[in-house]
PDB file of N, CA and C in Angstrom:
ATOM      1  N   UNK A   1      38.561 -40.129 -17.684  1.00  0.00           N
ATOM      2  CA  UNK A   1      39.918 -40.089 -17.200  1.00  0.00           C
ATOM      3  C   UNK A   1      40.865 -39.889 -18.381  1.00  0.00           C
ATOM      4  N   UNK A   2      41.746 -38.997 -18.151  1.00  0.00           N
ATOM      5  CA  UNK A   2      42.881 -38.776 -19.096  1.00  0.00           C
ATOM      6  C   UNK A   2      44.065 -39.831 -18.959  1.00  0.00           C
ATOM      7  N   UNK A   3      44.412 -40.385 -19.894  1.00  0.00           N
ATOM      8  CA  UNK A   3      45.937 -41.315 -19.618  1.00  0.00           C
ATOM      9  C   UNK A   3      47.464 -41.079 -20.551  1.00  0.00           C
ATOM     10  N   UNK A   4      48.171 -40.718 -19.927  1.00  0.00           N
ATOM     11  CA  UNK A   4      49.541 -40.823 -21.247  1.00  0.00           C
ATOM     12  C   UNK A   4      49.815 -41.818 -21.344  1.00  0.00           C
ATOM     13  N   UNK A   5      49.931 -42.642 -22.788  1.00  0.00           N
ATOM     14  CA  UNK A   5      50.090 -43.415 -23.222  1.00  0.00           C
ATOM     15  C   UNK A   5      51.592 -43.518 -24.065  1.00  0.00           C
ATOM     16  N   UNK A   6      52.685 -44.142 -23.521  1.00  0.00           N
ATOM     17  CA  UNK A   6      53.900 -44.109 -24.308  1.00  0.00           C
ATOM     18  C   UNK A   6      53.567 -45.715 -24.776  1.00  0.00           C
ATOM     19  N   UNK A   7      54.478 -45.622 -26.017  1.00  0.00           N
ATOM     20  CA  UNK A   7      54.373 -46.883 -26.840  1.00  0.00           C
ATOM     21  C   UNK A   7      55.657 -47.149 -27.869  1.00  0.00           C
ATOM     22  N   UNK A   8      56.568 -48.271 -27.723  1.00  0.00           N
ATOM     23  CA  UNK A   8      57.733 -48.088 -28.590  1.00  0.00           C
ATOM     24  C   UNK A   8      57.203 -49.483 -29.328  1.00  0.00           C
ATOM     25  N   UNK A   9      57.604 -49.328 -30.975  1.00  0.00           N
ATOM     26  CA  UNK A   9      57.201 -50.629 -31.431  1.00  0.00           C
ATOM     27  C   UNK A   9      58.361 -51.102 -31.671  1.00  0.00           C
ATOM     28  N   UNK A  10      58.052 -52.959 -30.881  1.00  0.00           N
ATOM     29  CA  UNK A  10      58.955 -53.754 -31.139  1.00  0.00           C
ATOM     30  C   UNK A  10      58.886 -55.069 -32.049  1.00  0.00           C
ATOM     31  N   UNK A  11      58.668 -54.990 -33.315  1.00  0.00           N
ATOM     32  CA  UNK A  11      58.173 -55.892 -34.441  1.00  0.00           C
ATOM     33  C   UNK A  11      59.735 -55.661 -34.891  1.00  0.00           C
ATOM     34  N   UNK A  12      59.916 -57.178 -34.860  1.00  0.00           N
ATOM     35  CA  UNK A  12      60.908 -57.815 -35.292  1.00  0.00           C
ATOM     36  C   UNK A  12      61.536 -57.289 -36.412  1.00  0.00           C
ATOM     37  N   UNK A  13      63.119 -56.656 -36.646  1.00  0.00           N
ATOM     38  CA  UNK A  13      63.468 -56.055 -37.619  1.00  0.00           C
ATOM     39  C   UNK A  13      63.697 -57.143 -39.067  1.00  0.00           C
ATOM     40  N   UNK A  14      63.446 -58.071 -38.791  1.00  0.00           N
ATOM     41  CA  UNK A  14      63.740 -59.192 -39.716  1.00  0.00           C
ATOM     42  C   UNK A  14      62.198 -59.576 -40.624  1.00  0.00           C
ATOM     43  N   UNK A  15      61.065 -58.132 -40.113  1.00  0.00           N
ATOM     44  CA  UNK A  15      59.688 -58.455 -40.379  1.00  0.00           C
ATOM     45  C   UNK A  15      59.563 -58.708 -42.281  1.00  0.00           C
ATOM     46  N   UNK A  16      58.911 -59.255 -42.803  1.00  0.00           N
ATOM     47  CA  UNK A  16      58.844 -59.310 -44.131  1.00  0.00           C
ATOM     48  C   UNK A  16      58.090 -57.463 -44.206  1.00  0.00           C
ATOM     49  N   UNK A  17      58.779 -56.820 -45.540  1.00  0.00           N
ATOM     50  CA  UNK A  17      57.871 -55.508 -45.588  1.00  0.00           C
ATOM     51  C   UNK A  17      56.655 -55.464 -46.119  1.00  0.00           C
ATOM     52  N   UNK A  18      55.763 -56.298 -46.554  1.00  0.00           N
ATOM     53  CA  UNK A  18      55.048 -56.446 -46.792  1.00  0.00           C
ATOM     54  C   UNK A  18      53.661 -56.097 -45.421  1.00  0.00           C
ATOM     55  N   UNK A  19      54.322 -57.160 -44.484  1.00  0.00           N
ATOM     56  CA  UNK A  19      53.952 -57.589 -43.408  1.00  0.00           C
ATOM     57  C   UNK A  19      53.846 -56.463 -42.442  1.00  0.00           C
ATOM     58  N   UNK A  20      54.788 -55.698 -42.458  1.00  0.00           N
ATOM     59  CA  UNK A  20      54.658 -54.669 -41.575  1.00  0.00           C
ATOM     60  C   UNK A  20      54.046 -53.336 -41.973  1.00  0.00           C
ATOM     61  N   UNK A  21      54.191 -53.169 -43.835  1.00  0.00           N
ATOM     62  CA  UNK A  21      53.400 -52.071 -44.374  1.00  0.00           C
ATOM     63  C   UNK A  21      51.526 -52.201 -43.844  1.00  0.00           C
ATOM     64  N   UNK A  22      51.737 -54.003 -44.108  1.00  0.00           N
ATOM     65  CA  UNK A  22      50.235 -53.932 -43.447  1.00  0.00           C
ATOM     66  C   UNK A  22      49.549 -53.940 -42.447  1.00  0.00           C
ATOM     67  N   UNK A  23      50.417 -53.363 -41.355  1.00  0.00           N
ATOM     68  CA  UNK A  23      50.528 -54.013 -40.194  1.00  0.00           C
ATOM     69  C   UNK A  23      49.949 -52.092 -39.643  1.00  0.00           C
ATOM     70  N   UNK A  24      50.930 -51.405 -40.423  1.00  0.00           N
ATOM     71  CA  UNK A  24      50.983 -49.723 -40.191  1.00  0.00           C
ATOM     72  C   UNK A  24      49.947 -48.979 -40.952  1.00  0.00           C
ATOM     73  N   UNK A  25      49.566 -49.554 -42.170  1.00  0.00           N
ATOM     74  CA  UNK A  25      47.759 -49.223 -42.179  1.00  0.00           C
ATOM     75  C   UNK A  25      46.831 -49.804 -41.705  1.00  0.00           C
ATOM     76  N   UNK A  26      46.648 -50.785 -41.282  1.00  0.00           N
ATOM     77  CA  UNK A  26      45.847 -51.036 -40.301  1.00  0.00           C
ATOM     78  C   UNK A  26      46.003 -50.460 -39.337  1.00  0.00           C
ATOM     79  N   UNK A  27      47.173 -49.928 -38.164  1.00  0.00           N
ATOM     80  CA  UNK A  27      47.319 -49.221 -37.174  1.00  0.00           C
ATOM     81  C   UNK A  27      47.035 -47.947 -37.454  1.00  0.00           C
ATOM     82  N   UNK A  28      47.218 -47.281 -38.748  1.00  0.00           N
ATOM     83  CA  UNK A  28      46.580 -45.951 -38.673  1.00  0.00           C
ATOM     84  C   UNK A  28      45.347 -45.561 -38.825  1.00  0.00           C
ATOM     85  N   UNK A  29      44.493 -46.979 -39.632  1.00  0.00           N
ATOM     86  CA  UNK A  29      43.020 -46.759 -39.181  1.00  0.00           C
ATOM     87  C   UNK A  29      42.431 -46.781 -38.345  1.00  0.00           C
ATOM     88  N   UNK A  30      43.111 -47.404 -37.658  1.00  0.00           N
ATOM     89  CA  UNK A  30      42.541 -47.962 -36.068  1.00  0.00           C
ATOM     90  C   UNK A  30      43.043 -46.467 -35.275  1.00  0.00           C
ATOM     91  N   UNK A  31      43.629 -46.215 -35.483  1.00  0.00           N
ATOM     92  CA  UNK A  31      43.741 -44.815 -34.449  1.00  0.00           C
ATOM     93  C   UNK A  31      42.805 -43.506 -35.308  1.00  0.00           C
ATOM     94  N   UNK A  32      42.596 -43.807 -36.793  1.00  0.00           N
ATOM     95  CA  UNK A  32      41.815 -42.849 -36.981  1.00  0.00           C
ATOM     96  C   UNK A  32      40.276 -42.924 -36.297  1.00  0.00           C
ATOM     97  N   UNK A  33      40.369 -44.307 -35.927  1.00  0.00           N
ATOM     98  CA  UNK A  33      38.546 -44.729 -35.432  1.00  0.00           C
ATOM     99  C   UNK A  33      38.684 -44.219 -33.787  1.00  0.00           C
ATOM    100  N   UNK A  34      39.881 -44.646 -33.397  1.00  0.00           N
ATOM    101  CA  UNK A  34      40.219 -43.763 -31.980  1.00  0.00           C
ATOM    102  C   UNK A  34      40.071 -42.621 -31.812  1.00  0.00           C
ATOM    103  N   UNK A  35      40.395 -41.984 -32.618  1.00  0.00           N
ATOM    104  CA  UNK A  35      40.279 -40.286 -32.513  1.00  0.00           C
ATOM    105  C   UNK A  35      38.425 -39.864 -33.003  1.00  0.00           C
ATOM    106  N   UNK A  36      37.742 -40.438 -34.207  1.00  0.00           N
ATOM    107  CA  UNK A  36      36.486 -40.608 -33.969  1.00  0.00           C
ATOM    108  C   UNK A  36      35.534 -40.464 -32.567  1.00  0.00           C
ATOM    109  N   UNK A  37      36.680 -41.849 -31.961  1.00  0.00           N
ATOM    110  CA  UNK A  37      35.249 -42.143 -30.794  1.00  0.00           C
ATOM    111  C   UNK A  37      35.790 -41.652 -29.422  1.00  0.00           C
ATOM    112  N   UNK A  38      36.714 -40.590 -29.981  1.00  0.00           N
ATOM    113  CA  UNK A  38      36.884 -39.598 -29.042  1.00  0.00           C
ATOM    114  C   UNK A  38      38.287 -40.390 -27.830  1.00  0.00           C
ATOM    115  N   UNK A  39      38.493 -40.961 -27.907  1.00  0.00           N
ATOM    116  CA  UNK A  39      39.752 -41.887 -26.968  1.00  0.00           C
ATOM    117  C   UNK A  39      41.080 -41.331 -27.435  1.00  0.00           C
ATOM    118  N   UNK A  40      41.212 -41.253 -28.634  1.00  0.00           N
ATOM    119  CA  UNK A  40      42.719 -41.051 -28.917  1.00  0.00           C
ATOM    120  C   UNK A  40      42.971 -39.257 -28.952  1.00  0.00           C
ATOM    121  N   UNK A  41      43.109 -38.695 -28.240  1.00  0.00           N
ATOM    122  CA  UNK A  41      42.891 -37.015 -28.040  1.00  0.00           C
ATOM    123  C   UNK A  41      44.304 -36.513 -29.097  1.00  0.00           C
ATOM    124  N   UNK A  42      45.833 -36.843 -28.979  1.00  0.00           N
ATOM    125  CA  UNK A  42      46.497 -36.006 -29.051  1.00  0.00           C
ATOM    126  C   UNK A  42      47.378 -37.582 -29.423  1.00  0.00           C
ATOM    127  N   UNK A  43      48.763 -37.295 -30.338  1.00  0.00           N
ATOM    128  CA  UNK A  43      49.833 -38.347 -30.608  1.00  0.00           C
ATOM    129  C   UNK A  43      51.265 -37.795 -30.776  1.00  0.00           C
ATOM    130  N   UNK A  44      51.920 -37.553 -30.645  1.00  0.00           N
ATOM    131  CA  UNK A  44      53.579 -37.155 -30.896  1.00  0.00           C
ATOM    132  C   UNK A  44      54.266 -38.499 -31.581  1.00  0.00           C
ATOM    133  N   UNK A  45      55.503 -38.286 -31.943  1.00  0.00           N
ATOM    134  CA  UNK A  45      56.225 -39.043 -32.545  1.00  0.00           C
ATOM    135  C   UNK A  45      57.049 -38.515 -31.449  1.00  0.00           C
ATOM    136  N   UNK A  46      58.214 -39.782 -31.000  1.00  0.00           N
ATOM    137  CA  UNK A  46      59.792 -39.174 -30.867  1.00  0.00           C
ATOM    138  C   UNK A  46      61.085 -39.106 -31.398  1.00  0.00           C
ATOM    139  N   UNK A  47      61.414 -38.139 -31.625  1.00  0.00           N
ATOM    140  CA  UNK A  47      62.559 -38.201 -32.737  1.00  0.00           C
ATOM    141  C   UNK A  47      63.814 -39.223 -32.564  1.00  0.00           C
ATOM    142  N   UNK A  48      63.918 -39.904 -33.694  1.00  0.00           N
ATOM    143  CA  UNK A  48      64.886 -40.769 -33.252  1.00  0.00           C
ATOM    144  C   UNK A  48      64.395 -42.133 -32.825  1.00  0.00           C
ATOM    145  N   UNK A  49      63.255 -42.356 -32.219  1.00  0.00           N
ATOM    146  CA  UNK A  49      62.931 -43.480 -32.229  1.00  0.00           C
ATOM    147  C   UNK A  49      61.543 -44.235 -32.729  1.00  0.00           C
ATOM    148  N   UNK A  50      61.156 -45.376 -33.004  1.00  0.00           N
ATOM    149  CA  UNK A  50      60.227 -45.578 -33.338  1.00  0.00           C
ATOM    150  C   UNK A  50      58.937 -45.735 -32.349  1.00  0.00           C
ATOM    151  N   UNK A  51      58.338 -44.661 -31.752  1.00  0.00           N
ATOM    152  CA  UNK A  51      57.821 -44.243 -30.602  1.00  0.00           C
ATOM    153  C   UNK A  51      56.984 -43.051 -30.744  1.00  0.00           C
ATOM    154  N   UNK A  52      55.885 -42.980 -29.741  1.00  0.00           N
ATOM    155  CA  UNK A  52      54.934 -42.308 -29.550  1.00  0.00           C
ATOM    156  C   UNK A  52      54.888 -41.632 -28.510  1.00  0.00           C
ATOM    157  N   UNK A  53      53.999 -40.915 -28.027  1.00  0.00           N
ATOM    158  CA  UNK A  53      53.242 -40.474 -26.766  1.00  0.00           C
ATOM    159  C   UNK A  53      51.782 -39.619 -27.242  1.00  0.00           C
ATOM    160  N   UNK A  54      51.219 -40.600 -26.830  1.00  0.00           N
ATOM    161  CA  UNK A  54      49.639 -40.386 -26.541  1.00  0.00           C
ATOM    162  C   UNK A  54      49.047 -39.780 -25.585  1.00  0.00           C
ATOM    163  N   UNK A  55      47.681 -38.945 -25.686  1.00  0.00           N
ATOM    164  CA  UNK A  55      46.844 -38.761 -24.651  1.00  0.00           C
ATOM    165  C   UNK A  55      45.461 -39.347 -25.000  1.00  0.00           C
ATOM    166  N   UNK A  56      45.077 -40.130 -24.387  1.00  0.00           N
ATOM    167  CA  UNK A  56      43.661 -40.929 -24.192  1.00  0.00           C
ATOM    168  C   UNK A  56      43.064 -40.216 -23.172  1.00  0.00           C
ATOM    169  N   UNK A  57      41.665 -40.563 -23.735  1.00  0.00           N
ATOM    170  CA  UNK A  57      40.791 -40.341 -22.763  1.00  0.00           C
ATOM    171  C   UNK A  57      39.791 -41.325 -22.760  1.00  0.00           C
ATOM    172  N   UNK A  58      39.201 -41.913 -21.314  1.00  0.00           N
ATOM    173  CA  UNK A  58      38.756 -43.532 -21.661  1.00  0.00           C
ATOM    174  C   UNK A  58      37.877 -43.246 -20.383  1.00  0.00           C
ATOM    175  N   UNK A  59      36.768 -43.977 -19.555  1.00  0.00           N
ATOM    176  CA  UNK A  59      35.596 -44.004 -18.988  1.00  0.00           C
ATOM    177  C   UNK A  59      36.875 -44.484 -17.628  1.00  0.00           C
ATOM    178  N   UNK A  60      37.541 -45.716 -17.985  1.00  0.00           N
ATOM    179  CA  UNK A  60      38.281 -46.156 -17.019  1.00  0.00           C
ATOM    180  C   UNK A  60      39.406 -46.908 -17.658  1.00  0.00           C
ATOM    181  N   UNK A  61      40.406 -47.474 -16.607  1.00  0.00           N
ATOM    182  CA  UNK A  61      41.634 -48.302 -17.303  1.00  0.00           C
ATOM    183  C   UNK A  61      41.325 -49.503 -18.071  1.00  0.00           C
ATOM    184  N   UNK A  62      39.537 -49.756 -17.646  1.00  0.00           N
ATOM    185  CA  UNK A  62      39.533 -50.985 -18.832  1.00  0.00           C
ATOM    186  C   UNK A  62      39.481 -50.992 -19.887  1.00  0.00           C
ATOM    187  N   UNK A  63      38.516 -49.772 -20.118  1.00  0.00           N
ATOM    188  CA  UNK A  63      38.079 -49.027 -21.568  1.00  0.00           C
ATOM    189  C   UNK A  63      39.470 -48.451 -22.109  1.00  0.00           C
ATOM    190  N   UNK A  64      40.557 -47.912 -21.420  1.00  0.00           N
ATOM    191  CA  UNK A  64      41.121 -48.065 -22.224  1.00  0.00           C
ATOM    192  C   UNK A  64      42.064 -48.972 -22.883  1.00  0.00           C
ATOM    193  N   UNK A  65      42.507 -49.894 -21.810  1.00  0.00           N
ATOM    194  CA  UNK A  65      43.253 -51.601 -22.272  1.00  0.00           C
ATOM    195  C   UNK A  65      42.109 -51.725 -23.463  1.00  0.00           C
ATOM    196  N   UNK A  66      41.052 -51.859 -23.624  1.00  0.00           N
ATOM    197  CA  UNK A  66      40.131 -52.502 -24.891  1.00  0.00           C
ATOM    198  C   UNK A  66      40.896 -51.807 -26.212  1.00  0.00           C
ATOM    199  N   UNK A  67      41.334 -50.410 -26.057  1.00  0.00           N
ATOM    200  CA  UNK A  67      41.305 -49.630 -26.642  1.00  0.00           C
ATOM    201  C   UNK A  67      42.540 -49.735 -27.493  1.00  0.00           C
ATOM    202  N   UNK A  68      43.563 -49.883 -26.687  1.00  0.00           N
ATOM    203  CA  UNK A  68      45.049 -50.528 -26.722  1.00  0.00           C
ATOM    204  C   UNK A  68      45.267 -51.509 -27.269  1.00  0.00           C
ATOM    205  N   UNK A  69      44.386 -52.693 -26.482  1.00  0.00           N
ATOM    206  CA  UNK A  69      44.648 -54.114 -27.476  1.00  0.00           C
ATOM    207  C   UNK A  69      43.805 -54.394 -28.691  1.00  0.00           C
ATOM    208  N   UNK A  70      43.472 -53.279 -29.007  1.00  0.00           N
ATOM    209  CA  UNK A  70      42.220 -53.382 -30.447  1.00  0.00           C
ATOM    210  C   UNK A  70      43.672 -52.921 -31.832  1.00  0.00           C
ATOM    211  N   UNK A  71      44.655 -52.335 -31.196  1.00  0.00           N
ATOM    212  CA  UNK A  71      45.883 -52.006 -32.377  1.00  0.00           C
ATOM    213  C   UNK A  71      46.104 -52.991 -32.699  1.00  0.00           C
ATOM    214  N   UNK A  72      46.738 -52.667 -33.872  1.00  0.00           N
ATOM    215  CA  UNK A  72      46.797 -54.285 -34.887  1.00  0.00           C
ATOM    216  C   UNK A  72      48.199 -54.479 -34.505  1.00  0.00           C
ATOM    217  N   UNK A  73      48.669 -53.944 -34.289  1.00  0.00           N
ATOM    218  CA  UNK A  73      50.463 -53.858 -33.558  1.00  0.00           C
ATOM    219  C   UNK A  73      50.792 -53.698 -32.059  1.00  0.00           C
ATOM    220  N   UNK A  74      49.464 -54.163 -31.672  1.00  0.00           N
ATOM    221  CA  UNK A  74      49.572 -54.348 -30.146  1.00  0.00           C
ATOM    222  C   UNK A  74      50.498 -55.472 -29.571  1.00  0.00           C
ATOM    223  N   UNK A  75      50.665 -56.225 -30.062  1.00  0.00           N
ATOM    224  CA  UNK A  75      51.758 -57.302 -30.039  1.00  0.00           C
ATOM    225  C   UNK A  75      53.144 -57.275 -29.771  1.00  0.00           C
ATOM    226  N   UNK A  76      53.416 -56.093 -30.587  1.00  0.00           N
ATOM    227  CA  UNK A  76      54.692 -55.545 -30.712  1.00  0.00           C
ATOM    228  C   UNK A  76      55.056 -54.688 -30.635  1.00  0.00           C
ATOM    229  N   UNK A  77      54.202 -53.618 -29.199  1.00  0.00           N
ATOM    230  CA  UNK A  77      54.779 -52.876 -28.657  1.00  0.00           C
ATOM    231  C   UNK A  77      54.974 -52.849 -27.182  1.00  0.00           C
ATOM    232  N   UNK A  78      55.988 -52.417 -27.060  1.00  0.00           N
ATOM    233  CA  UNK A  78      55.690 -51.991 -25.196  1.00  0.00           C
ATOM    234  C   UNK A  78      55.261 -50.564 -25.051  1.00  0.00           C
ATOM    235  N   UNK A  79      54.152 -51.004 -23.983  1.00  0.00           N
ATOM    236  CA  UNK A  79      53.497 -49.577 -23.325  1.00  0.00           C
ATOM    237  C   UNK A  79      53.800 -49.532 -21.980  1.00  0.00           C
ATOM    238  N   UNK A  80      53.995 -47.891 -21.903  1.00  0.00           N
ATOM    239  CA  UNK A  80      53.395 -47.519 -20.474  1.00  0.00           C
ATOM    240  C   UNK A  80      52.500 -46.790 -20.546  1.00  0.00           C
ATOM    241  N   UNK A  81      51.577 -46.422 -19.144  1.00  0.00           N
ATOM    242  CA  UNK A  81      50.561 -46.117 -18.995  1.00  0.00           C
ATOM    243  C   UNK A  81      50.800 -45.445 -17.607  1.00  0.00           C
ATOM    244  N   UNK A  82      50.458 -43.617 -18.060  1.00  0.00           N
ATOM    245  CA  UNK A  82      50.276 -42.882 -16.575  1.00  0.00           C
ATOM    246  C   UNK A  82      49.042 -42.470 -16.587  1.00  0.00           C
ATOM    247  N   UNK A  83      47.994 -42.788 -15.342  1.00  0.00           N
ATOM    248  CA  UNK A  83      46.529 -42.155 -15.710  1.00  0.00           C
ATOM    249  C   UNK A  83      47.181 -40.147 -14.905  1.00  0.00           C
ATOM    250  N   UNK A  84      46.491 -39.545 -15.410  1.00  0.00           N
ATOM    251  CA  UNK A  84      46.569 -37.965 -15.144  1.00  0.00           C
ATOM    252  C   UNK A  84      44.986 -37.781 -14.092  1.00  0.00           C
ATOM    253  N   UNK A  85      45.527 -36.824 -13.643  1.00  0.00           N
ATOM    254  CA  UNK A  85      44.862 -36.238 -12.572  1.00  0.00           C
ATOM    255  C   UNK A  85      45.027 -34.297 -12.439  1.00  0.00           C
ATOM    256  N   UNK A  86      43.997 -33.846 -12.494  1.00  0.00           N
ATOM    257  CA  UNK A  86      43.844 -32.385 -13.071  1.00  0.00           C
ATOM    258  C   UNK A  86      44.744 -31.724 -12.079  1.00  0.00           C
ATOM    259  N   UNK A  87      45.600 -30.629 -11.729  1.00  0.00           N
ATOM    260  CA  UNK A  87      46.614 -29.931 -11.352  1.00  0.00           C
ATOM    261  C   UNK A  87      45.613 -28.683 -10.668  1.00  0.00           C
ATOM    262  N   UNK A  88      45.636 -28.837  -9.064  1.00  0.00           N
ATOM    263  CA  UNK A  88      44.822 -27.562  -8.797  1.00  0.00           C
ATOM    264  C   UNK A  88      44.603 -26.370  -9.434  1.00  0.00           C
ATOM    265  N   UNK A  89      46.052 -26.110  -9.877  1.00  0.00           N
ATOM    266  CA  UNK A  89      46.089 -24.582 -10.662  1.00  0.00           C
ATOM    267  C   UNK A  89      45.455 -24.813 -11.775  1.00  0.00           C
ATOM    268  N   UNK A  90      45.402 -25.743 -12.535  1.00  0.00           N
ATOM    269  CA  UNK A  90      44.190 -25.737 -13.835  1.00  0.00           C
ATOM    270  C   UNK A  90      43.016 -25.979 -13.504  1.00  0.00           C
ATOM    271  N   UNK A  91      42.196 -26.019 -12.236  1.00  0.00           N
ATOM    272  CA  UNK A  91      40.408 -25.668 -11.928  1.00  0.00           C
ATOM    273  C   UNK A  91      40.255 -24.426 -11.970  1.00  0.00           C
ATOM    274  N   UNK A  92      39.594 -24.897 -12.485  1.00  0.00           N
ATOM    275  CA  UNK A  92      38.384 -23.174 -12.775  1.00  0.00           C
ATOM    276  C   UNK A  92      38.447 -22.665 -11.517  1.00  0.00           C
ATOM    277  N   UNK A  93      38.602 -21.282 -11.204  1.00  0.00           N
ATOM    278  CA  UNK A  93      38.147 -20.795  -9.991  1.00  0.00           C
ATOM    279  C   UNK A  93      36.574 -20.807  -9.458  1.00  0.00           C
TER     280      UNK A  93
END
């Protein structure tokens, strides 16, 4: 199953920088191991804010919640979550 994954991080602006530098390499390894094991397909930034949009791909919604709460900054973001469903006009004839 495919899912868009939006995500705005909300870590406290008062964070020590220390704290949050380590907070954002750990989150980028962890999505490099995502994209590895094939879950994390595609990522955008949005301009202007401190925000994402993802495409996952996961077995089901549990696999991908595992997937989600394995970020080291899962704490301090809010997500939404749309699962996708293929568009007649994109099947193969």
């Amino acid at each position: 199953m495919e899912f868009l994954v939006r995500t705005e991080n909300t870590l406290p602006p008062d964070t020590p920088f220390d704290v949050s530098e380590d907070l954002r390499m750990r989150e980028r390894a962890r999505a490099v191991q995502l994209r590895e094991a094939g879950i994390l397909k595609r990522l955008w930034r949005v301009p202007g804010r401190n925000a994402t949009i993802g495409l996952y791909e996961a077995a089901d919604p549990a696999e991908l919640h595992d997937a989600l709460v394995s970020l080291p900054m899962w704490k301090w973001m809010d997500i939404t979550v749309e699962a996708l469903a293929t568009h007649p006009q994109e099947k193969a004839p």
